[in-house]
N, C-alpha and C. Protein backbone atom coordinates (compact mmCIF):
# COMPACT_ATOMS: atom_id res chain seq x y z
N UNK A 1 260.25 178.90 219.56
CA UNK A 1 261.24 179.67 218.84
C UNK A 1 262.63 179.29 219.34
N UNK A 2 263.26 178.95 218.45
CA UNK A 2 264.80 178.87 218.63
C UNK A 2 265.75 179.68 218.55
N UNK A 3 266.61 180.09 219.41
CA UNK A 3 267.31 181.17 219.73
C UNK A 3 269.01 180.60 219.68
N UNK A 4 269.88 181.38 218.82
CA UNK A 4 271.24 181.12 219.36
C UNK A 4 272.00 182.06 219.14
N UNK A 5 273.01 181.88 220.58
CA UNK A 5 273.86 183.63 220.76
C UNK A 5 275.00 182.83 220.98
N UNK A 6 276.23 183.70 220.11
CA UNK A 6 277.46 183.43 220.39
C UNK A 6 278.06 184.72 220.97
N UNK A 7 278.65 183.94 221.88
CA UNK A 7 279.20 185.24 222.59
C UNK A 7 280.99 185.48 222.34
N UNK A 8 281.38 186.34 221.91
CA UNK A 8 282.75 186.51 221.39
C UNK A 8 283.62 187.45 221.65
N UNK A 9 284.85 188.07 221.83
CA UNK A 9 285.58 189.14 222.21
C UNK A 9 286.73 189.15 220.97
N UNK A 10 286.94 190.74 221.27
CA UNK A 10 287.77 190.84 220.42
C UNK A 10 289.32 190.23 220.15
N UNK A 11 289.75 189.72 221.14
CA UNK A 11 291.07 189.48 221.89
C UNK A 11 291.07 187.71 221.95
N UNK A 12 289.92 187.29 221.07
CA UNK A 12 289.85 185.79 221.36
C UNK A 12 289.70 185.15 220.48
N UNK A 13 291.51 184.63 219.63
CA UNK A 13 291.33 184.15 218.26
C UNK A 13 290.46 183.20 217.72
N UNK A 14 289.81 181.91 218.81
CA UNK A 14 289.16 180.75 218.72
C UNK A 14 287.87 181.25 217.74
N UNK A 15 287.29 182.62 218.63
CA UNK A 15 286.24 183.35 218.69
C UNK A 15 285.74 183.70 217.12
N UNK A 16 287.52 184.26 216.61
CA UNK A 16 287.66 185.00 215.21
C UNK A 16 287.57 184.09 214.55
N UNK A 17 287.79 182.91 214.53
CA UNK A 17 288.09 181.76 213.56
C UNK A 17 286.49 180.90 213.53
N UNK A 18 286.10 180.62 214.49
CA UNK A 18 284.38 180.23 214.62
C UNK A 18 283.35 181.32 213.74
N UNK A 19 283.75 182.47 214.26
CA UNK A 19 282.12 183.39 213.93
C UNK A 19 282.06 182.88 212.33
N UNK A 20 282.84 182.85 211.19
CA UNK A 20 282.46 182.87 209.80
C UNK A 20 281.82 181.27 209.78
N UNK A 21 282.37 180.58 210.26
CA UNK A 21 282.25 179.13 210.26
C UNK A 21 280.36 178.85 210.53
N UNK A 22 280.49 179.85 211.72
CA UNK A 22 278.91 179.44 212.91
C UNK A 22 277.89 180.34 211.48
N UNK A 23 278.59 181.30 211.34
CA UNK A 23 277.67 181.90 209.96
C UNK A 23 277.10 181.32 209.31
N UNK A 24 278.08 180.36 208.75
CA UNK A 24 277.66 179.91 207.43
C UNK A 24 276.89 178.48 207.53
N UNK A 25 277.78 178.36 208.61
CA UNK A 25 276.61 177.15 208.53
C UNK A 25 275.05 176.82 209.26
N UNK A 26 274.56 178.21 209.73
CA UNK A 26 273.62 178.08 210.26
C UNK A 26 272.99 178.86 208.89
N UNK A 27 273.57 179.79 208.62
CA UNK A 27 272.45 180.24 207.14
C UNK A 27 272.44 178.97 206.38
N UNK A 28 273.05 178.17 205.78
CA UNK A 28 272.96 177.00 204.90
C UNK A 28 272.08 175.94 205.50
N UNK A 29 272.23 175.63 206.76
CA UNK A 29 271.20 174.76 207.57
C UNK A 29 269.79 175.11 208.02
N UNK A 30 269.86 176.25 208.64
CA UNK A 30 268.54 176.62 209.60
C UNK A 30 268.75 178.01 209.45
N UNK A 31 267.88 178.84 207.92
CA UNK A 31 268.20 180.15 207.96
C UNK A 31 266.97 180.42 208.58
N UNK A 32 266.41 179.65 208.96
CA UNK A 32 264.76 181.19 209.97
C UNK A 32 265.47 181.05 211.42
N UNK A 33 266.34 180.46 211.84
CA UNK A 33 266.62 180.65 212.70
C UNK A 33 267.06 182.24 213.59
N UNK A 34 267.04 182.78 214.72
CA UNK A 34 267.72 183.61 215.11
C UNK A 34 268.79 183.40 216.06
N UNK A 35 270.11 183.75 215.03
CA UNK A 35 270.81 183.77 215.84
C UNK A 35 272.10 185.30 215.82
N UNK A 36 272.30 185.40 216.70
CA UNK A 36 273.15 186.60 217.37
C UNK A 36 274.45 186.21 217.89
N UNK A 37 275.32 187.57 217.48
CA UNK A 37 276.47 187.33 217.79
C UNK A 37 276.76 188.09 218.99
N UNK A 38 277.22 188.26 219.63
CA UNK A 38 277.48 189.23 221.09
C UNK A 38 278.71 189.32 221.65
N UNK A 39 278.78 190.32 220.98
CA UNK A 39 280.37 190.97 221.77
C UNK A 39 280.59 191.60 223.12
N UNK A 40 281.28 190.88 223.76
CA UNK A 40 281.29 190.89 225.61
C UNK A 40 281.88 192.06 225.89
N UNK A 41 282.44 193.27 224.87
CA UNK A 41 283.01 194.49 225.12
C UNK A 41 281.91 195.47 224.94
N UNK A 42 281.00 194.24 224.51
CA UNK A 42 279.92 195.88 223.94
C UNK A 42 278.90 195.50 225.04
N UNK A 43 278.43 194.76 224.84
CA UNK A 43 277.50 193.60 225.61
C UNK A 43 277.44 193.46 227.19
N UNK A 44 278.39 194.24 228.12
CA UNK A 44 278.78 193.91 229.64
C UNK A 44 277.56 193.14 229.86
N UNK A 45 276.72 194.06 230.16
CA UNK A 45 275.68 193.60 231.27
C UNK A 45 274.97 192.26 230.75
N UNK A 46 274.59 191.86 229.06
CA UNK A 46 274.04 191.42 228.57
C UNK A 46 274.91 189.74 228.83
N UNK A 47 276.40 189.63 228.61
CA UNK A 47 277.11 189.07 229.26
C UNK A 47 276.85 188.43 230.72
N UNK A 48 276.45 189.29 231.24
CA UNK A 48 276.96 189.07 232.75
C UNK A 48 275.65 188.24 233.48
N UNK A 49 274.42 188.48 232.66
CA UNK A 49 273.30 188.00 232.73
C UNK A 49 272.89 186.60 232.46
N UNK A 50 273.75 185.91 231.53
CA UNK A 50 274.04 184.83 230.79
C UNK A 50 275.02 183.95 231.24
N UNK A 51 275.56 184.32 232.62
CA UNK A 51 277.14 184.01 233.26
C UNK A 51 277.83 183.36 232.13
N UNK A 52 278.65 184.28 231.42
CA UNK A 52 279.29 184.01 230.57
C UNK A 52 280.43 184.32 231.19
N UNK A 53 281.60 183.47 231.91
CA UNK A 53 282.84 184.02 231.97
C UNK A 53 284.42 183.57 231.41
N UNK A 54 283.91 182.57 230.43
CA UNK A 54 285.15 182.18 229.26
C UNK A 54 284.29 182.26 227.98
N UNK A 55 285.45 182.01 226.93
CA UNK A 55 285.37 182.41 225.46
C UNK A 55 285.85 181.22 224.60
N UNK A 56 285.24 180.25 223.79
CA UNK A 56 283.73 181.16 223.49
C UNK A 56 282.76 180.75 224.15
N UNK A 57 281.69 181.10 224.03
CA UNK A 57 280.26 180.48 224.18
C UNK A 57 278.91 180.58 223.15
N UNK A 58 278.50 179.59 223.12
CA UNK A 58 277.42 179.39 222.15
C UNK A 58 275.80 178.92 222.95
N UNK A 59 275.21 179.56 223.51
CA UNK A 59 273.86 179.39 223.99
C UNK A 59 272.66 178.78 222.75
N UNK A 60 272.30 177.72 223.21
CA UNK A 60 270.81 177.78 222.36
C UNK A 60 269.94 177.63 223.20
N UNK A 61 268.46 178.37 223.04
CA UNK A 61 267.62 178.60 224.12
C UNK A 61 266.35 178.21 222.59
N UNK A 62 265.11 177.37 223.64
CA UNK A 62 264.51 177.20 223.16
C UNK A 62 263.11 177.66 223.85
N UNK A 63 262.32 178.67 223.08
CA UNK A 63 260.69 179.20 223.64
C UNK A 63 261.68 180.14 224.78
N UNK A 64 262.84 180.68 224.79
CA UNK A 64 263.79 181.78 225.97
C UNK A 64 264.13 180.65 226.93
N UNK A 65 264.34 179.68 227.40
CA UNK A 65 264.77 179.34 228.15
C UNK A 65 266.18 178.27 227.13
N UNK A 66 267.40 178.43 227.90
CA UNK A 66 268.60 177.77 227.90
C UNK A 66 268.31 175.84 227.45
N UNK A 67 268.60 175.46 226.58
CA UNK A 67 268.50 174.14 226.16
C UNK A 67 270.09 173.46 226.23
N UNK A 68 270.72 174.09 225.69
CA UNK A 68 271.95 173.80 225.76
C UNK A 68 273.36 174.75 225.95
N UNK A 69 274.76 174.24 226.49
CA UNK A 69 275.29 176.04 226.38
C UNK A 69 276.75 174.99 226.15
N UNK A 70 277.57 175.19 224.99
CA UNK A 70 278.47 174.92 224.34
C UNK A 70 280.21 176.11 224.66
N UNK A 71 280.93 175.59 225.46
CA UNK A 71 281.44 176.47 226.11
C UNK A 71 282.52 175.86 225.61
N UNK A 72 283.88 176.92 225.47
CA UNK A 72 285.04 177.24 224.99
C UNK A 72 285.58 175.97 223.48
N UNK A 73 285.90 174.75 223.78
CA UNK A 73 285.95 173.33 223.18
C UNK A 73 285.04 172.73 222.46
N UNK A 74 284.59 173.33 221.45
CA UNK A 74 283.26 172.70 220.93
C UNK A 74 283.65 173.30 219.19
N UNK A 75 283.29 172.03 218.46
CA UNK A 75 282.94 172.60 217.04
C UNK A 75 281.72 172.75 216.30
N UNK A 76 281.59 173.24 215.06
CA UNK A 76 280.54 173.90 214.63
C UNK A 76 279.92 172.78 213.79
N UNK A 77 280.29 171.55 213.77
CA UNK A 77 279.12 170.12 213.50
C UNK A 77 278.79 169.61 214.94
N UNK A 78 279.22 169.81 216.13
CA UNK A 78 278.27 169.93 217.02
C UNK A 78 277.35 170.41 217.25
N UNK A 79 277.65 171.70 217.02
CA UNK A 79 276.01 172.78 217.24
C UNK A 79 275.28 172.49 215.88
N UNK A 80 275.49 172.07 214.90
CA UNK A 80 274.46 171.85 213.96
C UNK A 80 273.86 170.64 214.28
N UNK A 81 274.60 169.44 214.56
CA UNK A 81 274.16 168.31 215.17
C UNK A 81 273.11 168.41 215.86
N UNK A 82 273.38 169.09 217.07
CA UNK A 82 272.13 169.38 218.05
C UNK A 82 270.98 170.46 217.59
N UNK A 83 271.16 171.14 216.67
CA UNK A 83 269.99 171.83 216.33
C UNK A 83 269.68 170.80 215.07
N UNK A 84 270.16 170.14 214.57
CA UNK A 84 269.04 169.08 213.89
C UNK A 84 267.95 167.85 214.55
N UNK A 85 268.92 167.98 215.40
CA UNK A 85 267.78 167.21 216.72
C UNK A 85 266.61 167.39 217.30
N UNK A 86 267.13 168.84 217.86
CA UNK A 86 266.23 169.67 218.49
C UNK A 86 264.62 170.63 217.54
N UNK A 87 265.11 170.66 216.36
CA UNK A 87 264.17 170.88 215.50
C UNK A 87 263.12 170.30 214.12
C-alpha cells in the first residue's frame, strides 16, 4: 500500500500554492492512492513523529515504512515522477 502525506501550515504560502496542484494531480494520476494532507497546527504530535521541522513536506511511505521524503524545494512532476516508478 502506498501512502502519501503532505504536511502543510497555515502561515506557509509555498504550502497554499502546492496543496491544489498535489490534489489534482494525484486524483488524475493515481486516484486509489491514499493520500493526506496534515496540518502541523492541528497535527502537533502527528508532526513531531515524522520529524517534520520545515515546510513543506511530502512523505511517501510504502507497506508504512518511509520510501521517500520530498522536503521544502520540490515540484509536483517530481512526486508524480517517482510514484510512477514506484508503482
Amino acid at each position: 500500500m502506498i501512502e502519501v502525506i503532505f504536511f502543510s501550515g497555515s502561515n506557509c504560502g509555498v504550502c497554499q500554492v502546492m496543496k491544489p496542484k498535489l490534489l489534482e494531480a494525484i486524483e488524475k494520476n493515481f486516484c486509489n492512492l491514499d493520500f493526506k494532507i496534515v496540518s502541523i497546527e492541528d497535527n502537533v504530535e502527528f508532526t513531531a513523529q515524522h520529524l517534520v521541522f520545515t515546510l513543506p513536506v511530502l512523505i511517501i511511505k510504502v507497506d508504512g515504512n518511509e520510501r521517500k521524503r520530498f522536503v521544502r524545494s520540490f515540484g509536483v512532476n517530481e512526486v508524480v515522477d517517482f510514484l510512477h516508478r514506484i508503482i
